[in-house]
Protein backbone atom coordinates (compact mmCIF):
# COMPACT_ATOMS: atom_id res chain seq x y z
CA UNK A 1 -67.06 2.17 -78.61
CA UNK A 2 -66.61 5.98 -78.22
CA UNK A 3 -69.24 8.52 -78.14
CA UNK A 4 -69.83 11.90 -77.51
CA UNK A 5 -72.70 12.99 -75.81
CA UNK A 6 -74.40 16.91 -76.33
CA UNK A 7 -76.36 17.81 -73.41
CA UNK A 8 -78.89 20.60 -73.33
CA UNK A 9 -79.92 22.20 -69.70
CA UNK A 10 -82.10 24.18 -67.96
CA UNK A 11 -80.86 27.72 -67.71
CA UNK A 12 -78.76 28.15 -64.52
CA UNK A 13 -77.79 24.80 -64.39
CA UNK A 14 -74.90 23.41 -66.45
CA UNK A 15 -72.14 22.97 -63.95
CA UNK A 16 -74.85 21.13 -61.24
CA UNK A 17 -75.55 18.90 -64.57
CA UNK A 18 -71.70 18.64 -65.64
CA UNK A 19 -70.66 17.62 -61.66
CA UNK A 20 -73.67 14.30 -61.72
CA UNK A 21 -72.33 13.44 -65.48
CA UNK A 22 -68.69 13.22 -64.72
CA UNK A 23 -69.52 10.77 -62.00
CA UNK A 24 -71.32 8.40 -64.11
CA UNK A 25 -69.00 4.73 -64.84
CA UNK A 26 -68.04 5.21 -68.67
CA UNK A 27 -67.80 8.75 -68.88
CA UNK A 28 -64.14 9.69 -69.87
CA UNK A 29 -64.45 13.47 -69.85
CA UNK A 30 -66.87 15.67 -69.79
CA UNK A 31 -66.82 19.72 -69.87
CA UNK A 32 -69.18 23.16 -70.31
CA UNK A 33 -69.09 24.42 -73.50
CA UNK A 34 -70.49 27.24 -75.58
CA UNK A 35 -72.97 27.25 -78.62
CA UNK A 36 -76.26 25.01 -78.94
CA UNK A 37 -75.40 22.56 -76.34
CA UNK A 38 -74.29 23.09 -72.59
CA UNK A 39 -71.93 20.18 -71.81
CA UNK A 40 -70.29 17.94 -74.32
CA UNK A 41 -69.30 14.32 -72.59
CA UNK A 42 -66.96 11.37 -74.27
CA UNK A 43 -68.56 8.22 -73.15
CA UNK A 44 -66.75 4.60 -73.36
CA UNK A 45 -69.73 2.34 -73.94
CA UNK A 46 -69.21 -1.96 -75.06
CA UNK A 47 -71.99 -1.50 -76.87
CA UNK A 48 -75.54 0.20 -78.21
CA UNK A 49 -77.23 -1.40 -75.33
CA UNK A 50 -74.95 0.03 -72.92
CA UNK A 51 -74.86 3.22 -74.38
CA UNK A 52 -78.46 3.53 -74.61
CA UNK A 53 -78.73 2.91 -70.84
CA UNK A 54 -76.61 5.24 -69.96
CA UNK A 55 -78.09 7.72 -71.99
CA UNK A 56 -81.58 6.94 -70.88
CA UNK A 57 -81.38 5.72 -67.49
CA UNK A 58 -78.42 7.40 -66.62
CA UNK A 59 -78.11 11.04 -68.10
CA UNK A 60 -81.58 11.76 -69.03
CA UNK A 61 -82.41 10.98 -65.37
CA UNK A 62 -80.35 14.06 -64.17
CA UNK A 63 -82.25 17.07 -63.31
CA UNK A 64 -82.00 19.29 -65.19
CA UNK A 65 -81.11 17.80 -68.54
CA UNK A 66 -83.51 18.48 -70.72
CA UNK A 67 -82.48 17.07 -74.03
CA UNK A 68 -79.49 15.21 -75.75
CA UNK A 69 -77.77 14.09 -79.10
CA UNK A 70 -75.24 12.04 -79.49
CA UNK A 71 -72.40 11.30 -81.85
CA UNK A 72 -70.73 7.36 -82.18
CA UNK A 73 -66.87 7.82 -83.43
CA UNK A 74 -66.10 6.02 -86.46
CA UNK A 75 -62.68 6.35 -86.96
């Protein structure tokens, strides 16, 4: 299952964020961006459980993260 993960961050610290994320098992790519979000990652997941965890226990845990959406690929 592919996702993509928007990440929002406190203000100074989107590459500190984008260095922890990329390091994270299941995360494919990851990179800064502009616009509403800070960081968009692509995240290989089996499953909701799985990519619930990693959202929660893994990403959210970061500091400096404050919030996130995510997007499941369909296609």
């Amino acid at each position: 299952m592919t996702c993509f993960v928007h990440i929002k961050t406190s203000v100074g610290k989107a590459f500190e964020v984008l260095e922890n994320v990329k390091k994270i098992e299941g995360v494919v790519e990851a990179y800064t961006v502009t616009g509403e979000y800070d960081i968009i990652a692509k995240v290989e997941v089996k499953d909701l459980k799985d990519l619930g965890d990693k959202i929660v226990k893994k990403i959210h845990s970061i500091d400096g993260v404050l919030s996130t959406v995510t997007s499941i690929a369909i296609t």
